[in-house]
N, C-alpha and C. Protein backbone atom coordinates (compact mmCIF):
# COMPACT_ATOMS: atom_id res chain seq x y z
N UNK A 1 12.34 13.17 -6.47
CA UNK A 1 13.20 13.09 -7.62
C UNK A 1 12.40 12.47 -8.77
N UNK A 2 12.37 12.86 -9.89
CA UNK A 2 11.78 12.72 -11.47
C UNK A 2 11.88 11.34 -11.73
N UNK A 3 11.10 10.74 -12.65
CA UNK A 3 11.82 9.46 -12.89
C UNK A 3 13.34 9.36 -13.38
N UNK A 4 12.91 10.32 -14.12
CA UNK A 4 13.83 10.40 -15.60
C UNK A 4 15.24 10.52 -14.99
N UNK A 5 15.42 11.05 -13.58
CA UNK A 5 16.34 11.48 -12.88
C UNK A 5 17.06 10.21 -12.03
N UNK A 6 16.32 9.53 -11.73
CA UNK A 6 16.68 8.06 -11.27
C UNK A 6 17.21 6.96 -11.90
N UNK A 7 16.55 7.14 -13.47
CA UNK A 7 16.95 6.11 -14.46
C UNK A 7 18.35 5.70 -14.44
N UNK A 8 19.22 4.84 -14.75
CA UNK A 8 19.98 4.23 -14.88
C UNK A 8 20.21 4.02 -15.99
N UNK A 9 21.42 5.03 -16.94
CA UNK A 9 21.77 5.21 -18.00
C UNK A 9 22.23 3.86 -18.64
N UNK A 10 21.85 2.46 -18.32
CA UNK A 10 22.29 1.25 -18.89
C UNK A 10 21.60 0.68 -19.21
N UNK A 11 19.79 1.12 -18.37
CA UNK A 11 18.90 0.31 -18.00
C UNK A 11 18.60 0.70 -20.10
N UNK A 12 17.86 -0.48 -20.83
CA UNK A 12 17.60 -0.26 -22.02
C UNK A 12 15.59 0.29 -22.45
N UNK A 13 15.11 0.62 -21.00
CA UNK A 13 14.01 0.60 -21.15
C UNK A 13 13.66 2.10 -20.89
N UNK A 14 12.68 3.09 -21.44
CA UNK A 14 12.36 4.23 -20.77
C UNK A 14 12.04 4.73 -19.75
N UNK A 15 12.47 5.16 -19.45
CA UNK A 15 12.14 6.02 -17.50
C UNK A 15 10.25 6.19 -18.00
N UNK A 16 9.77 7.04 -19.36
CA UNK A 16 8.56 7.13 -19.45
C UNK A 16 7.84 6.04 -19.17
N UNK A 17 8.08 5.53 -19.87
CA UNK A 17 6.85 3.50 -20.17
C UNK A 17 7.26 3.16 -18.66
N UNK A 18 7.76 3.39 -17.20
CA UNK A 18 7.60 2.24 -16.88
C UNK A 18 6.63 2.98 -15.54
N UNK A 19 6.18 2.19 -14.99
CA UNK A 19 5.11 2.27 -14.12
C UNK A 19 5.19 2.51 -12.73
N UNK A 20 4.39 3.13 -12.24
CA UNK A 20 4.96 3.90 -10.54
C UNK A 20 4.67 2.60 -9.76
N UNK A 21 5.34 2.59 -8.70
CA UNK A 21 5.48 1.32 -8.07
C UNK A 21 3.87 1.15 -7.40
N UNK A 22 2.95 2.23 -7.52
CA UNK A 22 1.45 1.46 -7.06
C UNK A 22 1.11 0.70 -8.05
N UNK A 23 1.13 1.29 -9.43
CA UNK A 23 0.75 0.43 -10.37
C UNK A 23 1.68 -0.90 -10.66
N UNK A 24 2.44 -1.25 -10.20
CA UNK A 24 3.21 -2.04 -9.89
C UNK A 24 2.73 -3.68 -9.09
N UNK A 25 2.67 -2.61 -8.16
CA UNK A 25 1.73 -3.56 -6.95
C UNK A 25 0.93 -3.92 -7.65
N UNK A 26 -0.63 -3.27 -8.51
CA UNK A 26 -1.85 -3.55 -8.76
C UNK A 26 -1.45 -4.76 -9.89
N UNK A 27 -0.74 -4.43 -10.70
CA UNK A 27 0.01 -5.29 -11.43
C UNK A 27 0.28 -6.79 -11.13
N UNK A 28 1.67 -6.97 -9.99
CA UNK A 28 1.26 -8.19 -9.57
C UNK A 28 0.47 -8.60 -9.14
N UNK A 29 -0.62 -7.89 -8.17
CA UNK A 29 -1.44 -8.81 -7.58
C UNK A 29 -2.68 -9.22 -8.31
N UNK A 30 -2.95 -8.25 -9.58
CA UNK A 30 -3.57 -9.05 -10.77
C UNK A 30 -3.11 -10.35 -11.23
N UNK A 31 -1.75 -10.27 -11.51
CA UNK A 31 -0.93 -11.29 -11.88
C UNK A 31 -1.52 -13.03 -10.67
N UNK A 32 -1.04 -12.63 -9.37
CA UNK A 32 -1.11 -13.11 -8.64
C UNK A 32 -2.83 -14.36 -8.59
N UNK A 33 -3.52 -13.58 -8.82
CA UNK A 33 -4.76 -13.78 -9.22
C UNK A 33 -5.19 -14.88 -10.20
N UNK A 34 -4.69 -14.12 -11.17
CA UNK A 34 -4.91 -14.72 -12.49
C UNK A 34 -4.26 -15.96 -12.69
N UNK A 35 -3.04 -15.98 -12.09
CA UNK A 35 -2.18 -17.44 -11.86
C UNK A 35 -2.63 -18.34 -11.12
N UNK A 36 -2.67 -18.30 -9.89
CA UNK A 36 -3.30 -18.70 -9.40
C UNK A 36 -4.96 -19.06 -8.62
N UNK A 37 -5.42 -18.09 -8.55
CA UNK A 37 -7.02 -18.09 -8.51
C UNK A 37 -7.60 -17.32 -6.73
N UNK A 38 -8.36 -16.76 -6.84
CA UNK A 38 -9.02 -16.34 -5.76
C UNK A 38 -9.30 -17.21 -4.48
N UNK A 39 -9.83 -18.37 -4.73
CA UNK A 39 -9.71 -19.16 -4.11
C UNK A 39 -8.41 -19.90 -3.54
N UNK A 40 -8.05 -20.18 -4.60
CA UNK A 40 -6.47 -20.86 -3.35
C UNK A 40 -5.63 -19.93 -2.69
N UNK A 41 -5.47 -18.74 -3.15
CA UNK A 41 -4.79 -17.60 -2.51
C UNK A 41 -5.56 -16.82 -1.22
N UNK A 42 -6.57 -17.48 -0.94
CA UNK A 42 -7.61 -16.94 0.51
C UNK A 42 -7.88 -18.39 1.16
N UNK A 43 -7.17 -19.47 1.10
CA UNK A 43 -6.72 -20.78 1.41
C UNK A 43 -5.81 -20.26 2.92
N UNK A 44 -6.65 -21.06 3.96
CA UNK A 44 -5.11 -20.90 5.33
C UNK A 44 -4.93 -19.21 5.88
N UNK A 45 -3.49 -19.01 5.60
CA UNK A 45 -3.61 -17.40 6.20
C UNK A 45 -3.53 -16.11 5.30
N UNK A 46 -3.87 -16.88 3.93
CA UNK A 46 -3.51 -16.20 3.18
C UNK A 46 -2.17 -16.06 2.32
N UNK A 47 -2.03 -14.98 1.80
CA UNK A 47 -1.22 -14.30 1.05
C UNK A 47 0.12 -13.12 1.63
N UNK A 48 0.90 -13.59 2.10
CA UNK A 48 1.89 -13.59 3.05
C UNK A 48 3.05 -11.83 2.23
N UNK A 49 2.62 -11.13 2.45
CA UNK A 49 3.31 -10.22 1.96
C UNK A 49 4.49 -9.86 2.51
N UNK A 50 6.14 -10.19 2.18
CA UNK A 50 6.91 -10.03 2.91
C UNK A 50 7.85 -8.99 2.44
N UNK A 51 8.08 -7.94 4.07
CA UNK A 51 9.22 -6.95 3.15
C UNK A 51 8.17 -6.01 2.51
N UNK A 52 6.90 -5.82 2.29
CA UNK A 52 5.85 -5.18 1.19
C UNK A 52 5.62 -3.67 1.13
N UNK A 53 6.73 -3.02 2.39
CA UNK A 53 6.78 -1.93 2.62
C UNK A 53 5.27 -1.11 2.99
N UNK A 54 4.97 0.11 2.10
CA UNK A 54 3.68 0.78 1.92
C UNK A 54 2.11 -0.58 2.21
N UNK A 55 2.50 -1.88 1.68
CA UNK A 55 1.76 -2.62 1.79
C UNK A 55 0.56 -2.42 0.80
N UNK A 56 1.16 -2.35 -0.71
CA UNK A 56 0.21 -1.51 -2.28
C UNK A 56 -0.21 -3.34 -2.30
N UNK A 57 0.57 -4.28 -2.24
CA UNK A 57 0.27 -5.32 -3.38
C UNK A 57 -1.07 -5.95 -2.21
N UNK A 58 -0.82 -5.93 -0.49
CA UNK A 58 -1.75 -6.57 0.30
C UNK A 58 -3.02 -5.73 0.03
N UNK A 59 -3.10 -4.10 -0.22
CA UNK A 59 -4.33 -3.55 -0.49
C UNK A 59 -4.95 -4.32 -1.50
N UNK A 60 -4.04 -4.37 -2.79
CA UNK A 60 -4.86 -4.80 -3.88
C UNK A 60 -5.23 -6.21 -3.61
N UNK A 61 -5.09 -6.57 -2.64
CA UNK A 61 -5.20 -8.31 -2.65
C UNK A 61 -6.58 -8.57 -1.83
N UNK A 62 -6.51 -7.84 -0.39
CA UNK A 62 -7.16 -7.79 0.28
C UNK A 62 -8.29 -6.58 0.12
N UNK A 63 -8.27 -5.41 0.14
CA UNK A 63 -9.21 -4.27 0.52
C UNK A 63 -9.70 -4.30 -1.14
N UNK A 64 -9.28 -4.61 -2.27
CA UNK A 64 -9.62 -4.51 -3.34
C UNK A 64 -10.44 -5.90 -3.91
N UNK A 65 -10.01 -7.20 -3.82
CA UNK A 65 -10.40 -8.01 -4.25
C UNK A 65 -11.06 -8.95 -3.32
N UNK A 66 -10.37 -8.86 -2.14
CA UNK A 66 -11.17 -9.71 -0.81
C UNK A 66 -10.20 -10.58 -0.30
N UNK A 67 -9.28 -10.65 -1.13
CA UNK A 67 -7.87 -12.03 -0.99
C UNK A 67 -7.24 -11.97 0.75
N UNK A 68 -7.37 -12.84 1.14
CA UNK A 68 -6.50 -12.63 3.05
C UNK A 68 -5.43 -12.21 2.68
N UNK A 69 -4.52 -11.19 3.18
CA UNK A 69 -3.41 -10.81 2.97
C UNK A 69 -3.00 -10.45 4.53
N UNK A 70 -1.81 -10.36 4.59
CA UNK A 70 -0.78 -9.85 5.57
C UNK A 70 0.66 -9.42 5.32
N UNK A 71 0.68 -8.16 5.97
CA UNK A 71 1.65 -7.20 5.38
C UNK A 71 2.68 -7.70 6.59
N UNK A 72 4.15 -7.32 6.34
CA UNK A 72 5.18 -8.06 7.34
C UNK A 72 5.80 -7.03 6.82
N UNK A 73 6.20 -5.97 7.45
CA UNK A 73 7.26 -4.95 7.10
C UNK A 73 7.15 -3.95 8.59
N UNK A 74 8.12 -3.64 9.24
CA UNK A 74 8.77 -2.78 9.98
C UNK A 74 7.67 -1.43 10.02
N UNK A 75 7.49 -0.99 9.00
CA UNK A 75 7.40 0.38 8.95
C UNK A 75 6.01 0.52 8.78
N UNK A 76 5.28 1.99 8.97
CA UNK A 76 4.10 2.03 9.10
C UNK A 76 3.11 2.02 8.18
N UNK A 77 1.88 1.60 8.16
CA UNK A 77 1.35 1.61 6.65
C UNK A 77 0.70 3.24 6.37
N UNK A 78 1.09 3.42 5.10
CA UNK A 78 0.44 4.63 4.83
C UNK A 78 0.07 4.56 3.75
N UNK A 79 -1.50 5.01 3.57
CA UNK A 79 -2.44 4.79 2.39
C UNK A 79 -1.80 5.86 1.30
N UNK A 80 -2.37 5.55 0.12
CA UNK A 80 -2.14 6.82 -0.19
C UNK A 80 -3.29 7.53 -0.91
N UNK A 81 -3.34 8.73 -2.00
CA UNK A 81 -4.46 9.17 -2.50
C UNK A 81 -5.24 8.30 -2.82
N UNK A 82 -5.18 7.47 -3.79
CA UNK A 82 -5.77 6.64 -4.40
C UNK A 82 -6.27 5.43 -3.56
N UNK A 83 -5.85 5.21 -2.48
CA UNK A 83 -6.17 4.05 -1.60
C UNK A 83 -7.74 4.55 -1.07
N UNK A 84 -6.98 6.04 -0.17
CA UNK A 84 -7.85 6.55 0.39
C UNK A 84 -9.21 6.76 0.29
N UNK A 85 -9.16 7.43 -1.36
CA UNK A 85 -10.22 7.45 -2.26
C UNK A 85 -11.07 6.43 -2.54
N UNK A 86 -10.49 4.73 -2.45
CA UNK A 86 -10.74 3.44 -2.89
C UNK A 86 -11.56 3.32 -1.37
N UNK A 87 -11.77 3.31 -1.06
CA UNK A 87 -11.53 3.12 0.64
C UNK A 87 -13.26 3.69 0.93
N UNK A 88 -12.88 5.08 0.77
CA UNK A 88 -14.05 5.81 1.23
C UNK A 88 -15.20 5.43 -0.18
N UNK A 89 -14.88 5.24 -1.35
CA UNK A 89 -15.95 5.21 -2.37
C UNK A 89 -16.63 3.84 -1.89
N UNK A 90 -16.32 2.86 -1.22
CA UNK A 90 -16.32 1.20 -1.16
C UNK A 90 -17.19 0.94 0.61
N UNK A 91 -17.68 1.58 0.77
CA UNK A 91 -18.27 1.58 1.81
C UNK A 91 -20.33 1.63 1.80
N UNK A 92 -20.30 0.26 2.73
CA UNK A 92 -21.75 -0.49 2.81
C UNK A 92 -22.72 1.46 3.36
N UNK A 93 -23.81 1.09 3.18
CA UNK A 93 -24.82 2.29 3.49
C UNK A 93 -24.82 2.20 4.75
N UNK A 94 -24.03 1.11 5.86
CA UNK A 94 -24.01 1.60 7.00
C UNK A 94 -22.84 2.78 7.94
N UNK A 95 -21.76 2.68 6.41
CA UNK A 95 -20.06 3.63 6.87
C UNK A 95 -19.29 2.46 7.10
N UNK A 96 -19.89 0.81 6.93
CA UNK A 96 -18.37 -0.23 7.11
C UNK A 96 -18.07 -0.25 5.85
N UNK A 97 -16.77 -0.74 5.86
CA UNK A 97 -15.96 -0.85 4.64
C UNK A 97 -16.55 -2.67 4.11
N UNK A 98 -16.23 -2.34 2.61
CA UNK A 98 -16.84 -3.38 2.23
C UNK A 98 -15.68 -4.53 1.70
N UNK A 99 -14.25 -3.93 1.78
CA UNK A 99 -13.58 -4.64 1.39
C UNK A 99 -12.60 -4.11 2.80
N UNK A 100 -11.79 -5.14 3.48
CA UNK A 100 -11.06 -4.50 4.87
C UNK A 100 -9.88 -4.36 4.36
N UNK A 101 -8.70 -3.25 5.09
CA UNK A 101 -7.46 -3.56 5.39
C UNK A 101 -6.74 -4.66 5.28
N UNK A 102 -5.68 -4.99 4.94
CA UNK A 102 -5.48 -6.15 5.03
C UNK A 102 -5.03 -6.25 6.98
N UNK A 103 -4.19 -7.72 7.49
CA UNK A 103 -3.53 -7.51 8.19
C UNK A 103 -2.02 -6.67 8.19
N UNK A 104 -1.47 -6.30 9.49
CA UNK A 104 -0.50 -5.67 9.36
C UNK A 104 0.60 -6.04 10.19
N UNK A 105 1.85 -6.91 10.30
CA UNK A 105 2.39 -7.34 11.39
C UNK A 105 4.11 -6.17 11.21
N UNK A 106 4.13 -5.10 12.51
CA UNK A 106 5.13 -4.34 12.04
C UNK A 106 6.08 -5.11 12.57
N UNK A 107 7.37 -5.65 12.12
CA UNK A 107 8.37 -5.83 12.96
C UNK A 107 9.43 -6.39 11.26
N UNK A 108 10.64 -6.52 11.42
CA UNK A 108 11.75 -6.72 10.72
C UNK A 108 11.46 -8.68 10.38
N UNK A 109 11.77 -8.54 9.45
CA UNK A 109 11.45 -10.12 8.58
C UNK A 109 12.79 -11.10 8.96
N UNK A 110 12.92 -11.43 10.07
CA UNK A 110 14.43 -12.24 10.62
C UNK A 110 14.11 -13.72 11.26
N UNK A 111 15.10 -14.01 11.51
CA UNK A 111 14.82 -15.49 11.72
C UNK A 111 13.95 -15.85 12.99
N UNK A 112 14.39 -15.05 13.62
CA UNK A 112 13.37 -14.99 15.03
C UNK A 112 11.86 -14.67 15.41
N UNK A 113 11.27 -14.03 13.61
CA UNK A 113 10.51 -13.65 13.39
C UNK A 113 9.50 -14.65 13.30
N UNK A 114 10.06 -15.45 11.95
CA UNK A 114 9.60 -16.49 11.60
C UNK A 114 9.06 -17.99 12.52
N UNK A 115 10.64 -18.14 13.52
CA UNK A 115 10.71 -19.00 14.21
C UNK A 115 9.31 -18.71 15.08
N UNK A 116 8.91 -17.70 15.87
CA UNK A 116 7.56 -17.78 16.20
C UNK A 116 6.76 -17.33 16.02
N UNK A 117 6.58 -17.58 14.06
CA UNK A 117 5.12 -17.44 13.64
C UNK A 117 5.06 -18.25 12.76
N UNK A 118 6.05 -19.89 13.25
CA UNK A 118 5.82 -20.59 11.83
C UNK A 118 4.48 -21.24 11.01
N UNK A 119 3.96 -21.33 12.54
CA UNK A 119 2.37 -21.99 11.77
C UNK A 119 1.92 -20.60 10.62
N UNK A 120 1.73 -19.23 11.13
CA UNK A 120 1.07 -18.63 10.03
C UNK A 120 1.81 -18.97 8.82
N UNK A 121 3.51 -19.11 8.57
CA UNK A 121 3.68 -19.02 7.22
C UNK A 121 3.67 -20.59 6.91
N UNK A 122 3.86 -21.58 8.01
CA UNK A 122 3.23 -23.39 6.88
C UNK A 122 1.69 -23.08 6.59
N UNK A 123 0.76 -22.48 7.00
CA UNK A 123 -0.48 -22.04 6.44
C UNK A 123 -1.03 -21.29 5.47
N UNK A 124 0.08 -20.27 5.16
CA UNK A 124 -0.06 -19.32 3.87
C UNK A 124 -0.30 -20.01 2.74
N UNK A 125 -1.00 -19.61 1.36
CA UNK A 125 -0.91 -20.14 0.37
C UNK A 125 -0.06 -19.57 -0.55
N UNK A 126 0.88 -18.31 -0.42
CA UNK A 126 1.59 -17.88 -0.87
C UNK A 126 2.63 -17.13 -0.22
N UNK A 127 4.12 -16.81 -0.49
CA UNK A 127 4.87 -15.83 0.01
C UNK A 127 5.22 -15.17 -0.88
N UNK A 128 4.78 -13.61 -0.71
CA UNK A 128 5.27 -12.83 -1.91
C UNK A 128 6.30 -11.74 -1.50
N UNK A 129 6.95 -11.31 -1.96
CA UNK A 129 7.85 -9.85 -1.92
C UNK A 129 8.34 -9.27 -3.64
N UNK A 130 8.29 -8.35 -3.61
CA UNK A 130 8.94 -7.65 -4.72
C UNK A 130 10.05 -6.57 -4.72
N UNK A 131 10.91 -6.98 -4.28
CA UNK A 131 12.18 -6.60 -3.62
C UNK A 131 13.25 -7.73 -4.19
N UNK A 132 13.73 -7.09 -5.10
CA UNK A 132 14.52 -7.97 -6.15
C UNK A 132 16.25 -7.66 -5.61
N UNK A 133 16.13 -7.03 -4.55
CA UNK A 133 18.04 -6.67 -4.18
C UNK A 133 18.05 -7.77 -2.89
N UNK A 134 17.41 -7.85 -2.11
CA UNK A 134 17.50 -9.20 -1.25
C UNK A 134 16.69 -10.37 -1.40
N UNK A 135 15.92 -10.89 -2.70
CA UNK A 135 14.97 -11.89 -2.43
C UNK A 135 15.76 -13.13 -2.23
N UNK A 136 16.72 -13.28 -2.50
CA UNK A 136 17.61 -14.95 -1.81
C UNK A 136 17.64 -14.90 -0.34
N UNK A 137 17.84 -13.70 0.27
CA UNK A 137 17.72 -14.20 1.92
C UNK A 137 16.79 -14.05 2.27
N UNK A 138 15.60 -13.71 1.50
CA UNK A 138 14.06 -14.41 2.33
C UNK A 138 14.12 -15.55 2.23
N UNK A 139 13.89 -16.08 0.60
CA UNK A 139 13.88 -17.02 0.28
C UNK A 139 14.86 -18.52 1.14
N UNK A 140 16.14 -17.83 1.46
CA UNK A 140 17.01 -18.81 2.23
C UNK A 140 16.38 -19.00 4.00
N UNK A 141 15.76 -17.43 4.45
CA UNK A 141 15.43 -18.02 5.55
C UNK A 141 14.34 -18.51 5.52
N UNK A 142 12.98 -18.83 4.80
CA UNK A 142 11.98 -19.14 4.28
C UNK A 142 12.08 -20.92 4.27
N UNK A 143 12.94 -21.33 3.28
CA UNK A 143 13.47 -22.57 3.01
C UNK A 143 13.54 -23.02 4.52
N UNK A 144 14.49 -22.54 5.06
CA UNK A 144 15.04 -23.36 6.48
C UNK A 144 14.35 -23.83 7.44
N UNK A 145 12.92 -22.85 7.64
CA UNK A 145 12.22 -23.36 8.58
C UNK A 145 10.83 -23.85 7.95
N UNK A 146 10.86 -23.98 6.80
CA UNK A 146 9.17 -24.38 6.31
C UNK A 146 9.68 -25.71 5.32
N UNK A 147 10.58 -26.33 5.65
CA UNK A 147 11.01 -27.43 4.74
C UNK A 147 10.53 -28.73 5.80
N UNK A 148 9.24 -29.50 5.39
CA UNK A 148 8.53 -30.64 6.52
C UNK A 148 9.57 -31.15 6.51
């Protein structure tokens, strides 16, 4: 379906100007960067991608810039053109990749999840998601078990 076809006749911004959700990703995790710094965001286990679906913002974090990332979403990762392309151009004269995958943990983001993997997320230097229709119940189950 078109953008233009999705838009939301209330929304006050153009279906044209706004940006496909890879550039999206590349977006924050520039952002991400720039706010905070390379270094503290590759601090511990990293950069905690939650919910991140496709897993665009852990590429750009990890396989693009070097940042530890880990993807936490259910579903399977699938590169896409442009990854692919990133991927194969970025490779040492021996065929290894010079920037890796990030990690990938498939399973549903729930309390039971968390409960036994709390050390990775008191170790993270960040939790990110960009999923703006549920971010209070990460955030609420997040709170509950990472509060010393």
């Amino acid at each position: 379906m078109s953008r233009r076809k999705q838009s939301n006749p209330l929304d006050p911004h153009l279906a044209t100007t706004k940006n496909s959700s890879f550039h999206r990703a590349q977006i924050f995790a520039d952002w991400l960067i720039k706010t905070f710094g390379s270094e503290y965001l590759s601090r511990g286990s990293g950069v905690l991608d939650i919910a991140g679906g496709r897993g665009d913002v852990s590429f750009h974090l990890q396989t693009v810039n070097g940042i530890k990332s880990t993807l936490i979403d259910p579903r399977e990762r699938k590169f896409n053109r442009r990854q692919i392309k990133f991927i194969k151009k970025s490779k040492n004269l021996d065929g290894s990749l010079i920037g890796t995958p990030s990690d990938h943990m498939r399973c549903e983001f729930q309390e039971e999840f968390v409960s036994l993997n709390l050390e990775l997320f008191q170790n993270a230097s960040v939790l990110v998601g960009m999923h703006p229709d549920q971010g209070i119940i990460v955030l609420n189950l997040i709170l509950t078990y990472l509060i010393f």
